[in-house]
C-alpha atoms as a PDB file:
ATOM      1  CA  UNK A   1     125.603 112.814  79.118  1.00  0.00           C
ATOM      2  CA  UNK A   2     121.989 112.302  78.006  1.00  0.00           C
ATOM      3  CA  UNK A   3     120.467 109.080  78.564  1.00  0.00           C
ATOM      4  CA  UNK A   4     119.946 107.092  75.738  1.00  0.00           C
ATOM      5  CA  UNK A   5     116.370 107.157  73.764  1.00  0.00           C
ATOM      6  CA  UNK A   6     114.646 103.269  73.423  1.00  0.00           C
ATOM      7  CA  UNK A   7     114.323 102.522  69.910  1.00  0.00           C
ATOM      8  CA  UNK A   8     111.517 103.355  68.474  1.00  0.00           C
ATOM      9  CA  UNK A   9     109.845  99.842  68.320  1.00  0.00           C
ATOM     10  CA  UNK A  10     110.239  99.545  71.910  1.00  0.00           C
ATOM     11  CA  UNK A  11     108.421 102.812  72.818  1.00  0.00           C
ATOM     12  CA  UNK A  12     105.619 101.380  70.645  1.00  0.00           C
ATOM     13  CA  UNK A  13     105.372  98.240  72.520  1.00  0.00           C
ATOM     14  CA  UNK A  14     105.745 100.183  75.895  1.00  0.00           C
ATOM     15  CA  UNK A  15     102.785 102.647  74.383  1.00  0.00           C
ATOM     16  CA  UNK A  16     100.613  99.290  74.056  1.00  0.00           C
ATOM     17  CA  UNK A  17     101.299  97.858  76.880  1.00  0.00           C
ATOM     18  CA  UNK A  18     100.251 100.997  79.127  1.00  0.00           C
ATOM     19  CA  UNK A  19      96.989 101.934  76.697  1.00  0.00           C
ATOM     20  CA  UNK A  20      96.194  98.048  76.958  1.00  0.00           C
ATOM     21  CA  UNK A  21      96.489  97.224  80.775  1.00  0.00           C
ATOM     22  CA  UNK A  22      93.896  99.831  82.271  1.00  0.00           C
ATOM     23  CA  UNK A  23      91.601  98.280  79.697  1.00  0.00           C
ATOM     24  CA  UNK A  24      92.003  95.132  80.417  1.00  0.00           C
ATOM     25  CA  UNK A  25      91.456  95.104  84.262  1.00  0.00           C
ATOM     26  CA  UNK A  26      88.350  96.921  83.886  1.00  0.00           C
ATOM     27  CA  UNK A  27      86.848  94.406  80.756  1.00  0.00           C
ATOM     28  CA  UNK A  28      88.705  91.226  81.083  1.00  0.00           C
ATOM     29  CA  UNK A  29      90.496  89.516  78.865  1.00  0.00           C
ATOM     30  CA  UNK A  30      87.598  88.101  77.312  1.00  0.00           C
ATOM     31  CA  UNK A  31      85.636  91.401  77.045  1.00  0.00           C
ATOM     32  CA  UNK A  32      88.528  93.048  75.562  1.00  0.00           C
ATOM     33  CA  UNK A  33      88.506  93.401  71.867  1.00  0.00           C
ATOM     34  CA  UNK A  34      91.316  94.270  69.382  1.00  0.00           C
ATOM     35  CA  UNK A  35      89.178  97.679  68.402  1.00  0.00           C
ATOM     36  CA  UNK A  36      89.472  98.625  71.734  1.00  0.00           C
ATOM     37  CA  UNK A  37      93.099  98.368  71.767  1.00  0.00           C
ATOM     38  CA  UNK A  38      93.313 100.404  68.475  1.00  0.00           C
ATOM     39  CA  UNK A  39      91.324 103.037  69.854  1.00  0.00           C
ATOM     40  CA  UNK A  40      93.068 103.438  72.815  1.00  0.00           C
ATOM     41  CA  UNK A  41      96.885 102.728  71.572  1.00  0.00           C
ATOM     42  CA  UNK A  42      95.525 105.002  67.927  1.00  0.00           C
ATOM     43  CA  UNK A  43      97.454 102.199  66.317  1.00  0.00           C
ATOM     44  CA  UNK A  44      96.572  99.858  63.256  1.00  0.00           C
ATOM     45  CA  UNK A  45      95.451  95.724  64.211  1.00  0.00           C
ATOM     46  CA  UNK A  46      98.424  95.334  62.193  1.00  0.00           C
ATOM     47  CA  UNK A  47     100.913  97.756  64.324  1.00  0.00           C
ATOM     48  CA  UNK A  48      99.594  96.093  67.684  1.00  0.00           C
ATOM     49  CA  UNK A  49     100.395  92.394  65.602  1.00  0.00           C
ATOM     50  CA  UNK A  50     103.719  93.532  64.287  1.00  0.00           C
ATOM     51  CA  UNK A  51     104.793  94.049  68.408  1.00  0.00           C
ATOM     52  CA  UNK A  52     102.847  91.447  69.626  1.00  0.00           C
ATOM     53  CA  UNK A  53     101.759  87.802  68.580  1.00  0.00           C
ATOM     54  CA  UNK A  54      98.374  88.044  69.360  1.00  0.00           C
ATOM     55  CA  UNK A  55      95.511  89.131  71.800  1.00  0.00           C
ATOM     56  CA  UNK A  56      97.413  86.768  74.329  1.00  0.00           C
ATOM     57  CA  UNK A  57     100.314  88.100  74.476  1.00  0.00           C
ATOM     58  CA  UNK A  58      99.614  91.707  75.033  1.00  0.00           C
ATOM     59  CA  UNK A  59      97.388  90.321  78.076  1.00  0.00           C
ATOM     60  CA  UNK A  60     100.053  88.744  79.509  1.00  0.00           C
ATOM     61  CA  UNK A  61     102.356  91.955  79.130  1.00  0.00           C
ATOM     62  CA  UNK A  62      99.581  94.339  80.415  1.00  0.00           C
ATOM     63  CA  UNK A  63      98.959  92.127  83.532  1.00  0.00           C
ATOM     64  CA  UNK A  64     102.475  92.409  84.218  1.00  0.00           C
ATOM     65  CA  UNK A  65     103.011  96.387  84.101  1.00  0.00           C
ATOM     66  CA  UNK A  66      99.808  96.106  86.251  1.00  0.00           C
ATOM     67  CA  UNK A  67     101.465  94.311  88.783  1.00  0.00           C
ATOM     68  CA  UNK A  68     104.993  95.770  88.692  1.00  0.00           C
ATOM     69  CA  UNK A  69     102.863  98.813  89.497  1.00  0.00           C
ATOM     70  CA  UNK A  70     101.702  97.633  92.314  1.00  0.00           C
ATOM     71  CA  UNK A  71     104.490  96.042  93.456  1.00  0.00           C
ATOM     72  CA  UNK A  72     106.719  99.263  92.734  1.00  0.00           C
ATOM     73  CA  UNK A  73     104.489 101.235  95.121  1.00  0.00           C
ATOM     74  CA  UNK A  74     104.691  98.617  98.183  1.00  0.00           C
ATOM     75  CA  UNK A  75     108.650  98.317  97.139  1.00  0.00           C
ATOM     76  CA  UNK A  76     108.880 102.009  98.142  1.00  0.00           C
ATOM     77  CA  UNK A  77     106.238 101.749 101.286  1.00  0.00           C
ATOM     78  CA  UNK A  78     108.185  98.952 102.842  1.00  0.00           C
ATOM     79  CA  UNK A  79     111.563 100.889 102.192  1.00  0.00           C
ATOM     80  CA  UNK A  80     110.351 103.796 103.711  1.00  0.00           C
ATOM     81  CA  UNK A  81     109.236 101.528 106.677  1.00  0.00           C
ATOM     82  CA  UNK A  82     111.840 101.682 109.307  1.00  0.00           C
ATOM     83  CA  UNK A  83     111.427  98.539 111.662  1.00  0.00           C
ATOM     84  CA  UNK A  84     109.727  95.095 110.959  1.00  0.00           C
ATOM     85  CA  UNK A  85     106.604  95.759 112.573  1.00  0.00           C
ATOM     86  CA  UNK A  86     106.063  99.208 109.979  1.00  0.00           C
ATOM     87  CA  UNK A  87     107.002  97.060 107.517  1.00  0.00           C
ATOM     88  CA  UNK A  88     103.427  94.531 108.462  1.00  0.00           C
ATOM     89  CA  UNK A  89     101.575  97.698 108.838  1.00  0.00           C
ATOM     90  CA  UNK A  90     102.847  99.351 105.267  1.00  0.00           C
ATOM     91  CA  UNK A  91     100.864  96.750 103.710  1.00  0.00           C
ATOM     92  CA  UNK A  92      97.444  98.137 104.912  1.00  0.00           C
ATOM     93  CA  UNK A  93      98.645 101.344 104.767  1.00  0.00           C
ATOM     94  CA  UNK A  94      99.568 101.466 101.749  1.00  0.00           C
ATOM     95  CA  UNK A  95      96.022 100.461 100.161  1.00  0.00           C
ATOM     96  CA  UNK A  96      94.629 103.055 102.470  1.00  0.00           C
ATOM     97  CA  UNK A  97      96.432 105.347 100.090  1.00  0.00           C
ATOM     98  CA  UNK A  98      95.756 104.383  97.084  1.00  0.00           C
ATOM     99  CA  UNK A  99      92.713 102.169  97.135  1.00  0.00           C
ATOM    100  CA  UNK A 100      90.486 105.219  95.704  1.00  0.00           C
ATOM    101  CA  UNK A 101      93.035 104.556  92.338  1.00  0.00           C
ATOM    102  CA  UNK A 102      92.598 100.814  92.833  1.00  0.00           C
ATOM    103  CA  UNK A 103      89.126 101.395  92.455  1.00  0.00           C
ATOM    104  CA  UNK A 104      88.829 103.937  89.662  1.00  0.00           C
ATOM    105  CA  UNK A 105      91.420 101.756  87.446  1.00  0.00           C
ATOM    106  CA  UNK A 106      88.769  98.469  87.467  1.00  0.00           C
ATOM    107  CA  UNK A 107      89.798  96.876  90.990  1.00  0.00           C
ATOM    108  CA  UNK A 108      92.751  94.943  91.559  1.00  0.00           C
ATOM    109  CA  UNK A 109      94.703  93.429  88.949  1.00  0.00           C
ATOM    110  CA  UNK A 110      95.270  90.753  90.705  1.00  0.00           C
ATOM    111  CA  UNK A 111      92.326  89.407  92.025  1.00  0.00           C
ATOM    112  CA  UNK A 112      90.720  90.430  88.307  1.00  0.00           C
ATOM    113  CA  UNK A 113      92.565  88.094  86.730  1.00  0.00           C
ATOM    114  CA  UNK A 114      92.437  85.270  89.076  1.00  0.00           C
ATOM    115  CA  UNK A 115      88.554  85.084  89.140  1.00  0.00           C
ATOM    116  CA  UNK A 116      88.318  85.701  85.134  1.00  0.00           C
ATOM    117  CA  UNK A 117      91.710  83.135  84.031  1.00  0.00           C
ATOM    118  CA  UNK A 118      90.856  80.922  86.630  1.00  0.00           C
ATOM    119  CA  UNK A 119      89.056  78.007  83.886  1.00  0.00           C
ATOM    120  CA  UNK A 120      89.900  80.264  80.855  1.00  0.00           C
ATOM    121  CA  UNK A 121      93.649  81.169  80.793  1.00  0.00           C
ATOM    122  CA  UNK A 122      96.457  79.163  81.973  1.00  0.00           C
ATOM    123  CA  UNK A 123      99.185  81.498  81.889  1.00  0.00           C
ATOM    124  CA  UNK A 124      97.630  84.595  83.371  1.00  0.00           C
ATOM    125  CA  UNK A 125      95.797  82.654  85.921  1.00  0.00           C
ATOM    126  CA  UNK A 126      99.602  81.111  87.078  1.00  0.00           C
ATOM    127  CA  UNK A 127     100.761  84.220  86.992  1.00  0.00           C
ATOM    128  CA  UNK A 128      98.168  85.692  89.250  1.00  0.00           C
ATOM    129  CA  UNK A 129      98.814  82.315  91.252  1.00  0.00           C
ATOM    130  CA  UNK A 130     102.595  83.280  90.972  1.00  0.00           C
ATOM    131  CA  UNK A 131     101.905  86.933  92.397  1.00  0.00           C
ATOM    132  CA  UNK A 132      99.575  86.117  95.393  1.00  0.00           C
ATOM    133  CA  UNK A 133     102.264  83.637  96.654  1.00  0.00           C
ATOM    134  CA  UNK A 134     105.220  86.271  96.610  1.00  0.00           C
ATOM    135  CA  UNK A 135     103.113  88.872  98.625  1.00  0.00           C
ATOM    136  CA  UNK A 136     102.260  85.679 101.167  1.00  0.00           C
ATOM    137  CA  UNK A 137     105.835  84.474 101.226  1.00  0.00           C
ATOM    138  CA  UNK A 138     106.536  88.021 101.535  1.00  0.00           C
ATOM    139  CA  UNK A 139     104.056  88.459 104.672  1.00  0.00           C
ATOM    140  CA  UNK A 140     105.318  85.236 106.183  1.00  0.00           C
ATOM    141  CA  UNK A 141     109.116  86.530 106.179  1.00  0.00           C
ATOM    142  CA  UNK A 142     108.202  89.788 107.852  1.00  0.00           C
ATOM    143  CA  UNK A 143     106.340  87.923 110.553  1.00  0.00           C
ATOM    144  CA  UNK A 144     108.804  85.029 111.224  1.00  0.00           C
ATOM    145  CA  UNK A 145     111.461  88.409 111.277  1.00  0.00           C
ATOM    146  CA  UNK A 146     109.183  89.847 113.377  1.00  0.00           C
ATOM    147  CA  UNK A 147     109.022  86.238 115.777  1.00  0.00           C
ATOM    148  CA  UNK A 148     112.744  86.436 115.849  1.00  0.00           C
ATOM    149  CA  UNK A 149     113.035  89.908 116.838  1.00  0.00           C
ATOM    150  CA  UNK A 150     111.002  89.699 119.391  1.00  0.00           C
ATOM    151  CA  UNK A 151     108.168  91.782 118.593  1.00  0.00           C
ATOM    152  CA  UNK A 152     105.859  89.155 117.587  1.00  0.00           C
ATOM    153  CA  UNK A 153     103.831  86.687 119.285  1.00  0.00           C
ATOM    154  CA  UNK A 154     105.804  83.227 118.918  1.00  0.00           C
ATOM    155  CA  UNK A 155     102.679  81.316 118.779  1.00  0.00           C
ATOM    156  CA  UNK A 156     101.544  83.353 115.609  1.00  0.00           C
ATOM    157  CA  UNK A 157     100.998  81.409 112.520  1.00  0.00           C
ATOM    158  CA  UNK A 158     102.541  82.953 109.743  1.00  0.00           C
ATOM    159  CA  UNK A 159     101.299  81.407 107.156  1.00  0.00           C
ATOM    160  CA  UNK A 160      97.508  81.572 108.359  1.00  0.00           C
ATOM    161  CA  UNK A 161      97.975  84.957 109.568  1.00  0.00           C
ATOM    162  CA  UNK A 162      99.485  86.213 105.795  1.00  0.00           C
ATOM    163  CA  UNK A 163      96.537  84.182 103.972  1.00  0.00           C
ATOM    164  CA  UNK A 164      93.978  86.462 106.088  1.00  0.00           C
ATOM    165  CA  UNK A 165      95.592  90.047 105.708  1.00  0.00           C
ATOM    166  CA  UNK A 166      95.439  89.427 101.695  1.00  0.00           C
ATOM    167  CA  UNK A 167      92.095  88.004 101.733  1.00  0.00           C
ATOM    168  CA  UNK A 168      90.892  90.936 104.028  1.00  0.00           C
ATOM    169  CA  UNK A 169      92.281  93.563 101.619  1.00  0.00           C
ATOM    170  CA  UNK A 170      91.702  91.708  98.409  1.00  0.00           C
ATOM    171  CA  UNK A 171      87.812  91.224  99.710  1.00  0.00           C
ATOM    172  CA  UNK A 172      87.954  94.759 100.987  1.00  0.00           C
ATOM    173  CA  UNK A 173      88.950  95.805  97.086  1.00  0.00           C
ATOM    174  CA  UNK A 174      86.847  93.627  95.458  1.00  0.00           C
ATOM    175  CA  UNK A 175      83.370  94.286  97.419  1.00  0.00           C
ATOM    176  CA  UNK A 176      83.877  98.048  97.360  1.00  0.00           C
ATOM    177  CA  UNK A 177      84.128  97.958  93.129  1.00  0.00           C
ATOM    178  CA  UNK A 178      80.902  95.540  93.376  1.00  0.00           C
ATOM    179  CA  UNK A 179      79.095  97.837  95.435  1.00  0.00           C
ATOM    180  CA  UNK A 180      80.731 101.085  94.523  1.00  0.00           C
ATOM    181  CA  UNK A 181      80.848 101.601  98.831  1.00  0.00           C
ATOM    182  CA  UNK A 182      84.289 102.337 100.195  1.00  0.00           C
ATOM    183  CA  UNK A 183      83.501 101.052 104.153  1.00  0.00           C
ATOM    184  CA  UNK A 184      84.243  97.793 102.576  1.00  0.00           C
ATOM    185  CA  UNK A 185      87.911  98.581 101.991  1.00  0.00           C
ATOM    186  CA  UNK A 186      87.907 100.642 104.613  1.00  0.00           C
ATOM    187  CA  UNK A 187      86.747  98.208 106.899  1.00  0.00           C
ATOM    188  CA  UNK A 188      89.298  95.467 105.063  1.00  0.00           C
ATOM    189  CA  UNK A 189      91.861  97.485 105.979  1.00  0.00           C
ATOM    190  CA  UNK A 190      91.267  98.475 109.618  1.00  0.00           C
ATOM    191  CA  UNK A 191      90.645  94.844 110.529  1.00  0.00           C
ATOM    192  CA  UNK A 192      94.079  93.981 108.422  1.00  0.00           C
ATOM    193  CA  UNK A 193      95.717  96.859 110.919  1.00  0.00           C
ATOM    194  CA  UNK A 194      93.900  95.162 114.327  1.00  0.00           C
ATOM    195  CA  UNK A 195      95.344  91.717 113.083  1.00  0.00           C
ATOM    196  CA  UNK A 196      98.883  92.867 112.432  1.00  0.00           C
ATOM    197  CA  UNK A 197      98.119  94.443 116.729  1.00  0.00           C
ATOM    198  CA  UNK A 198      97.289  91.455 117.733  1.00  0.00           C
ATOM    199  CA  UNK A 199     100.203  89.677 116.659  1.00  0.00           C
ATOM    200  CA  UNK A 200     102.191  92.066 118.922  1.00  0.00           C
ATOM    201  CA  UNK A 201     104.269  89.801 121.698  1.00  0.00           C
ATOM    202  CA  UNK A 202     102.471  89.756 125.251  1.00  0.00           C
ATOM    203  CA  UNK A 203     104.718  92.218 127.434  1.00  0.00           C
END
């Protein structure tokens, strides 16, 4: 039985949403401008208005397939990741894979949008708020799992620990677009891998 086909509406809006989210990462949601999502999408203003309300709304959708992007990829690294402790290190080895494509597409979405909503939009910069606290209440679980496993230093602090690996690979991301030199993420991450080692429990 074939699968069904989404209405045709709904491939439009989908066809919007992916033209518009590579675009907005790289210009901001300021510097993006309603010709440049016509000349990407090839649609009419008034094709992109009759899917969308406005400017805002498409925003919000593209930051969202940017992140369930992201989050899709980890999803799979930390399934593929057999114990706890691969679990930690899929984090920073999973930007060491794709952190050339993080760079090309305009830098992370999510720090992106954080820096440039922060005084400007209140519903992208809570959901950028939104996403950074699921990766670090994310982090923290694997760590206290890790504590209670055994395989992790007790005295670790989870919390603090979490809040370090993001801003090392979030740094790491965002210095190496600045500068256009990759030993910034590459450093990021190595340090990110030497912290997760250093949580290891004292034999």
């Amino acid at each position: 039985m074939k699968s069904a086909i989404p209405p045709r509406s709904e491939r439009t809006r989908q066809l919007i949403i992916e033209s518009a989210a590579p675009i907005f990462n790289k210009k901001g949601y300021a510097g993006t401008s309603m010709s440049d999502l016509t000349t990407a999408t090839g649609l009419t203003k008034g094709s992109i208005y009759g899917n969308f309300k406005d400017k805002d709304d498409v925003a919000v959708h593209a930051f969202q397939h940017n992140i369930d992007l992201i989050f899709d990829f980890f999803s799979k690294e930390l399934k593929a990741a057999g114990s706890t402790w691969d679990k930690l290190l899929a984090y920073p080895r999973g930007f060491r894979k794709i952190y050339r494509m993080i760079l090309s597409y305009g830098g992370c979405p999510i720090l992106n949008t954080a820096v440039e909503a922060d005084d400007t939009h209140a519903v992208l910069r809570k959901m950028a708020v939104d996403v950074l606290a699921k990766w670090k209440n994310s982090i923290i679980s694997l760590i206290t799992d890790g504590i209670d496993e055994g395989v992790i230093d007790p005295a670790t602090d989870a919390a603090k620990s979490a809040e370090i690996l993001i801003a090392l690979m979030e740094g790491g991301s965002v210095l190496s677009k600045v500068t256009g030199e990759e030993s910034y993420m590459l450093n990021a991450i190595d340090m990110a891998e030497e912290k997760i080692t250093d949580m290891q429990r004292p034999t």
